[in-house]
C-alpha atoms as a PDB file:
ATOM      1  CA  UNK A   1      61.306  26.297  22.208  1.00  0.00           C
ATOM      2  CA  UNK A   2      57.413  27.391  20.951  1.00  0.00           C
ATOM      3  CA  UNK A   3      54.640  25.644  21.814  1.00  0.00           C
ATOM      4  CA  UNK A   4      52.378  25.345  18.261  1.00  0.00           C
ATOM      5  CA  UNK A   5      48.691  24.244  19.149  1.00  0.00           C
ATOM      6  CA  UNK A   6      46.130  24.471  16.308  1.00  0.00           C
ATOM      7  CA  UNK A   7      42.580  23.544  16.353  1.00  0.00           C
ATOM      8  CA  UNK A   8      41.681  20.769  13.796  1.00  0.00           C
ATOM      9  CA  UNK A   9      38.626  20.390  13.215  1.00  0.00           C
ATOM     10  CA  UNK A  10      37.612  16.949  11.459  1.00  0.00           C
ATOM     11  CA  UNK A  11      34.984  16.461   8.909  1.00  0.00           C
ATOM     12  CA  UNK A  12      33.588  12.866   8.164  1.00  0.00           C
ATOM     13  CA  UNK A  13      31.496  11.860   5.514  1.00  0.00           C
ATOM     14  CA  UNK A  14      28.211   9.127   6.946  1.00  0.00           C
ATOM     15  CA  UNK A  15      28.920   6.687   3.664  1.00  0.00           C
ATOM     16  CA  UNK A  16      24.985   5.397   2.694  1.00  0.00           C
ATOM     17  CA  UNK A  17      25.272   2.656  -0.040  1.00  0.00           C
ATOM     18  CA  UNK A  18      22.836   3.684  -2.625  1.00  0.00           C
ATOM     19  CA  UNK A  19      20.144   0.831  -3.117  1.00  0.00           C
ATOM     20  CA  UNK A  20      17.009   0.295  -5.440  1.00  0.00           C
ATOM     21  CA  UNK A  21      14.165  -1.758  -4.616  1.00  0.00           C
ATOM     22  CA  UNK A  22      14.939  -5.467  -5.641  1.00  0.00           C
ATOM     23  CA  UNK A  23      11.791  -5.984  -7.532  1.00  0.00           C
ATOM     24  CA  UNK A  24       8.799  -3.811  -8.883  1.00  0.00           C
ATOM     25  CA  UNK A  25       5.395  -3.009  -6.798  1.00  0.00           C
ATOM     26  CA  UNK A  26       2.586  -5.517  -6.729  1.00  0.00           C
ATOM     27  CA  UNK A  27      -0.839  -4.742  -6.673  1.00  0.00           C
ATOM     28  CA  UNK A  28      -3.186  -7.135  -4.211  1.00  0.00           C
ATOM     29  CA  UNK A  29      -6.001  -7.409  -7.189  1.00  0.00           C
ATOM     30  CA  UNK A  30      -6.235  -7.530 -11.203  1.00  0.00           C
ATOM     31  CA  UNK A  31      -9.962  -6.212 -11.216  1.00  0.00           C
ATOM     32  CA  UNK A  32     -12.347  -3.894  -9.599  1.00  0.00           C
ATOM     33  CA  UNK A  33     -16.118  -3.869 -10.527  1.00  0.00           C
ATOM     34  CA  UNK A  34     -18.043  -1.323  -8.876  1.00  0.00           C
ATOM     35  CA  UNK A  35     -21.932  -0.134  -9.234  1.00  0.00           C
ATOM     36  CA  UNK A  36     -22.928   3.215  -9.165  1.00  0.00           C
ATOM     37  CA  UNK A  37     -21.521   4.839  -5.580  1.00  0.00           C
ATOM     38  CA  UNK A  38     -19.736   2.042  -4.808  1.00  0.00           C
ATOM     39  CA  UNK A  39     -16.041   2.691  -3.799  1.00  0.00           C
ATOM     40  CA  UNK A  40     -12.998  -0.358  -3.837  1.00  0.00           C
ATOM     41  CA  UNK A  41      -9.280   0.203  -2.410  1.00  0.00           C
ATOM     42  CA  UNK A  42      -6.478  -1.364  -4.534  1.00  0.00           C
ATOM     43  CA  UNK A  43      -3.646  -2.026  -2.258  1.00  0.00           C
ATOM     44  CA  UNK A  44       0.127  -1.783  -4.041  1.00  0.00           C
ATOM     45  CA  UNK A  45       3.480  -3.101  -1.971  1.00  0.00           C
ATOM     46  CA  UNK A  46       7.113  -3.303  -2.948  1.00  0.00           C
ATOM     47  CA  UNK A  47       9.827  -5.351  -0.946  1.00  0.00           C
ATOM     48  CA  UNK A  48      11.726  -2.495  -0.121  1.00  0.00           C
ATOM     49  CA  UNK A  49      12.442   1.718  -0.109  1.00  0.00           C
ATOM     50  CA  UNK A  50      15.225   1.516  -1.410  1.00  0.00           C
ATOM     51  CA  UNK A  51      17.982   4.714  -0.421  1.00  0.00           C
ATOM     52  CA  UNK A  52      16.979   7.195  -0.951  1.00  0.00           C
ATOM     53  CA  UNK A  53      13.588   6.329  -0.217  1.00  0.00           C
ATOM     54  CA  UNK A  54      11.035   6.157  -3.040  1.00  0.00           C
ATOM     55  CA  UNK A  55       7.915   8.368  -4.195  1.00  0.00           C
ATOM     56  CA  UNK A  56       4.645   6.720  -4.667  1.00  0.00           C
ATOM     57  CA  UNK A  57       2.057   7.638  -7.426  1.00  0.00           C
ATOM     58  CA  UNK A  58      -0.815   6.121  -8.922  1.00  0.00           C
ATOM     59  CA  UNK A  59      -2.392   6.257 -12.372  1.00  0.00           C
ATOM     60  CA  UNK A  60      -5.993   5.353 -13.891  1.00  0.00           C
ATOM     61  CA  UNK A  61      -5.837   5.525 -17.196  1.00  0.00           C
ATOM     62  CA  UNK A  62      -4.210   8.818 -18.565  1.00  0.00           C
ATOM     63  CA  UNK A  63      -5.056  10.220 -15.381  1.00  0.00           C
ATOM     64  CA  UNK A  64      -2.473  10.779 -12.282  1.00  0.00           C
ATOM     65  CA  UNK A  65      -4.534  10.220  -9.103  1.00  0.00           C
ATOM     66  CA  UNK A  66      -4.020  12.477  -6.699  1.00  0.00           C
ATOM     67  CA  UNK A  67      -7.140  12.252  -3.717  1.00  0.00           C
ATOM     68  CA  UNK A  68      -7.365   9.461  -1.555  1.00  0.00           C
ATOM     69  CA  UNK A  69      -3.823   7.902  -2.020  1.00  0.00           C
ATOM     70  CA  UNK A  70      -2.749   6.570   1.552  1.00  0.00           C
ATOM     71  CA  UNK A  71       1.069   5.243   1.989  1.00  0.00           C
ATOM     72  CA  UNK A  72       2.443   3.586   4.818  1.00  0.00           C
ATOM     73  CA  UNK A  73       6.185   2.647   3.919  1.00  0.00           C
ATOM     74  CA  UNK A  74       6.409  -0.763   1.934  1.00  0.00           C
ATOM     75  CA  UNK A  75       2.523   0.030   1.089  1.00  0.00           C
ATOM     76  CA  UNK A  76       0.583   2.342  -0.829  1.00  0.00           C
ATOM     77  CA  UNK A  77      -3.571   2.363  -1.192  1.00  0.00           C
ATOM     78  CA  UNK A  78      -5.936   4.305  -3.393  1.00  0.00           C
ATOM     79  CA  UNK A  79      -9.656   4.554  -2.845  1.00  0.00           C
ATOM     80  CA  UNK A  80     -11.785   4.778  -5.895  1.00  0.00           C
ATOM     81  CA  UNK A  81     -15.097   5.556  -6.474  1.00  0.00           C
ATOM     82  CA  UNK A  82     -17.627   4.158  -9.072  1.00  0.00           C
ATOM     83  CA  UNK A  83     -17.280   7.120 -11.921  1.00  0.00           C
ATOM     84  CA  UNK A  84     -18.321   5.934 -15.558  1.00  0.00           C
ATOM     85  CA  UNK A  85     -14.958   7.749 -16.638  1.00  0.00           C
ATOM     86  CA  UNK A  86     -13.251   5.058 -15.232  1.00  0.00           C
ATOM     87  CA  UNK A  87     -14.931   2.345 -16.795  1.00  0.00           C
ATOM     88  CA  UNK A  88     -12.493  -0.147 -18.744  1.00  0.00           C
ATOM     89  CA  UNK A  89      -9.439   1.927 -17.239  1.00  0.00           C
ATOM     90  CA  UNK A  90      -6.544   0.269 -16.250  1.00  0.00           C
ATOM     91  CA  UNK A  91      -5.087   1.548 -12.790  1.00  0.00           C
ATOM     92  CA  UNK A  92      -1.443   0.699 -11.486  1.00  0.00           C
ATOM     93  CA  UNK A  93       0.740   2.387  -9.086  1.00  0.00           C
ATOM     94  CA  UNK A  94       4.349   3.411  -9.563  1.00  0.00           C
ATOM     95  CA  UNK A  95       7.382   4.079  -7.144  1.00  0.00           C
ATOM     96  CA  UNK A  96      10.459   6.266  -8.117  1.00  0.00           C
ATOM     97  CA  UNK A  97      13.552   7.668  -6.822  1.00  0.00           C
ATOM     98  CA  UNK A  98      14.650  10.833  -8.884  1.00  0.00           C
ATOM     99  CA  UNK A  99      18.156  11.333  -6.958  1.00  0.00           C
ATOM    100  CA  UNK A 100      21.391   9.313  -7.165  1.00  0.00           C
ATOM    101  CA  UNK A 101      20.934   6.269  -8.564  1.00  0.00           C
ATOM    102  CA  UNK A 102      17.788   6.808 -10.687  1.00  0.00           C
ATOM    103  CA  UNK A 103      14.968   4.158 -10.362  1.00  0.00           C
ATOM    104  CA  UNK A 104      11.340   3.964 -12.095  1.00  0.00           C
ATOM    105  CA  UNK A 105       8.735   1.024 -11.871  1.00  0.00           C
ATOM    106  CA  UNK A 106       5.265   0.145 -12.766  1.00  0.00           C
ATOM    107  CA  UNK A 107       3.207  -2.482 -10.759  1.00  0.00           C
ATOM    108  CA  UNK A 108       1.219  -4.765 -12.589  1.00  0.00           C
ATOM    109  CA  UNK A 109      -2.477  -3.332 -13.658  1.00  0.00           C
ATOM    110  CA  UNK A 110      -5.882  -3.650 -12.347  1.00  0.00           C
ATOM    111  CA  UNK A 111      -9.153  -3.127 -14.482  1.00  0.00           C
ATOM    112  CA  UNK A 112     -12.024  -1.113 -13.573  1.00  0.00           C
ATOM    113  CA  UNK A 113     -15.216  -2.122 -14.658  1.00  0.00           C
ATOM    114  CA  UNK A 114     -18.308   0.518 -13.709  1.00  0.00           C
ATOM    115  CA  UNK A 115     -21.472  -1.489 -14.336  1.00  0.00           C
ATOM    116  CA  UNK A 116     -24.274   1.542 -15.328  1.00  0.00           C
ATOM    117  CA  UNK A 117     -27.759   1.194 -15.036  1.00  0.00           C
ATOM    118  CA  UNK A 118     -29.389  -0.113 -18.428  1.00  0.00           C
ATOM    119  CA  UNK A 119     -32.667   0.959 -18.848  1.00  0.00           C
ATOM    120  CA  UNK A 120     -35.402  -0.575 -21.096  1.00  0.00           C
ATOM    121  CA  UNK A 121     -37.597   2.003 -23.697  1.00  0.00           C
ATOM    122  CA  UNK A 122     -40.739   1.536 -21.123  1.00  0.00           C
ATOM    123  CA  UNK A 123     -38.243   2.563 -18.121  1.00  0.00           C
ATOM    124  CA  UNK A 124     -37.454   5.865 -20.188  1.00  0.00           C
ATOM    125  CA  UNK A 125     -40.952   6.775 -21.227  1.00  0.00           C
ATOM    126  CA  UNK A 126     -41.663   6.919 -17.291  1.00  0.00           C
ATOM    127  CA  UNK A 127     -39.698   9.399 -16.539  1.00  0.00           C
END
């Protein structure tokens, strides 16, 4: 009689259910007005990070914004500064997840609003 041994070696697969985020991000205000060198922080949060875990991004306008975009899990924050080019922009942030189950959404908007200095005809002539 033979003896038979063999090594088995068993693979297992960690199952992860794949999950959006229930609803789309919020952002905590609908309008920013700023004065020249003034700076605001909108604030965006969603309910959950779904699996796999989302991206953040934010946009002002046409623009993607890039610098000064903190995020902290369920939160995301941008810092903006007072810059005439974003006068009457709107600015929203946006949370994806580009593998498996594909998910895209927009928060709701806020509006910028850079007051500039108005000058007066005698203001100009003393310069």
């Amino acid at each position: 009689m033979s003896v038979y041994q063999a090594n088995i070696e068993v693979l297992y697969y960690e199952c992860r259910s794949l999950d959006t985020p229930a609803s789309s991000p919020k952002l905590n205000i609908s309008k920013v007005t700023l004065q020249p060198g003034e700076e605001a922080a909108i604030g965006c949060s969603i309910d959950s990070l779904g699996n796999p875990e989302i991206t953040w991004s934010w946009t002002c306008g046409t623009q993607r914004m890039r610098n000064r975009v903190q995020t902290r899990g369920l939160t995301s924050d941008i810092v903006i500064t007072a810059d005439p080019d974003l006068n009457e922009k709107i600015c929203y942030c946006s949370v994806e997840v580009t593998s498996g189950q594909r998910f895209q959404a927009n928060s709701n908007t806020a509006l910028v609003s850079v007051i500039c200095e108005l000058h007066t005809i005698h203001d100009l002539h003393n310069y």
